[in-house]
Protein backbone atom coordinates (compact mmCIF):
# COMPACT_ATOMS: atom_id res chain seq x y z
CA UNK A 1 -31.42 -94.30 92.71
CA UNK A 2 -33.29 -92.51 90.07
CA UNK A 3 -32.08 -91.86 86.81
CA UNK A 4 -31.90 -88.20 85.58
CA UNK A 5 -33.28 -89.01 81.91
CA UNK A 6 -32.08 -85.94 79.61
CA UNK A 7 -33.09 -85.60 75.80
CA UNK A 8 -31.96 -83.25 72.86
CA UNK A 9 -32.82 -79.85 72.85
CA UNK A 10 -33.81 -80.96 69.07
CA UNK A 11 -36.95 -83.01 70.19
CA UNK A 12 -39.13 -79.61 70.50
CA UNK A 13 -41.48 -79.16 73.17
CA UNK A 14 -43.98 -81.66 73.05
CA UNK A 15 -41.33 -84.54 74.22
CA UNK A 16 -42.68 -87.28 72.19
CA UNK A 17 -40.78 -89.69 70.25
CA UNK A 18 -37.55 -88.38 71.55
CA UNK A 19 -34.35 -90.23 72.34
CA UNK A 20 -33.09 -90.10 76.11
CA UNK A 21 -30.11 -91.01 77.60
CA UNK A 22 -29.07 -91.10 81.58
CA UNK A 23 -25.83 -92.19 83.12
CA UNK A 24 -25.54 -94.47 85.66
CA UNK A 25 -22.22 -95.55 87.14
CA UNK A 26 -20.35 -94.64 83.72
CA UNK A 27 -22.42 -96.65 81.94
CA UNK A 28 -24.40 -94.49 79.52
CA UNK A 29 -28.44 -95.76 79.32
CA UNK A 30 -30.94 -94.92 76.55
CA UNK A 31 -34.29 -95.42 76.16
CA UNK A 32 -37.21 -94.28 73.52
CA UNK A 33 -39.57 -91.88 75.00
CA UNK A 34 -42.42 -93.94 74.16
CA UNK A 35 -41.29 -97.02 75.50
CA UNK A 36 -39.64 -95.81 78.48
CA UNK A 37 -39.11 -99.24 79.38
CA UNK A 38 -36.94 -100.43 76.82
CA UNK A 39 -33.67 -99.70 77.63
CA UNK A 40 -29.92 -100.61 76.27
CA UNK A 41 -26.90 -99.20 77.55
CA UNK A 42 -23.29 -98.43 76.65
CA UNK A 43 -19.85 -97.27 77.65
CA UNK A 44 -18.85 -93.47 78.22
CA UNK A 45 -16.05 -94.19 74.84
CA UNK A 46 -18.36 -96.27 72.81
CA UNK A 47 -21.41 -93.47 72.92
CA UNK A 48 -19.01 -90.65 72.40
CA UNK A 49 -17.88 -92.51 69.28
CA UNK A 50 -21.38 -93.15 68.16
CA UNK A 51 -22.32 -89.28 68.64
CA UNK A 52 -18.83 -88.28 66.36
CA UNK A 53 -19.73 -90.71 64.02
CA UNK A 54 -23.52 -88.84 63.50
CA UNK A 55 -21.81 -85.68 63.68
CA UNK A 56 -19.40 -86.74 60.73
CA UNK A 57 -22.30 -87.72 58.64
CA UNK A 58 -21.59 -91.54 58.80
CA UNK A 59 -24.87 -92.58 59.17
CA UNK A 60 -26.81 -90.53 56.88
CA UNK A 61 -27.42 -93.34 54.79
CA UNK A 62 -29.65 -94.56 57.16
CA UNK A 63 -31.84 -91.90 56.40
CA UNK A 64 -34.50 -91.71 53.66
């Protein structure tokens, strides 16, 4: 079966460079868009976490 990749509506038109995830049998996949083949995946709870955690501002520090 082929995955249905979606990315942000944040990665602008051009598509490059973008994160993407899919879902696959509750397990959440995502890939880089310029290495498509690279892959890790991840459980429904523990990606919804991640994506709260961003939202919260948890990470920022991680950005310079």
């Amino acid at each position: 079966m082929e995955l249905k990749w979606q990315k942000s509506s944040f990665s602008g038109a051009g598509g490059e460079n973008c994160v993407e995830i899919a879902e696959q049998g509750g397990t959440i996949i995502i890939r880089e868009s310029d290495t498509p083949n690279a892959r890790t995946s991840t459980s429904r709870s523990k990606f919804a976490a991640l994506i709260k955690g961003v939202q919260a501002g948890k990470f920022d520090h991680f950005a310079g």
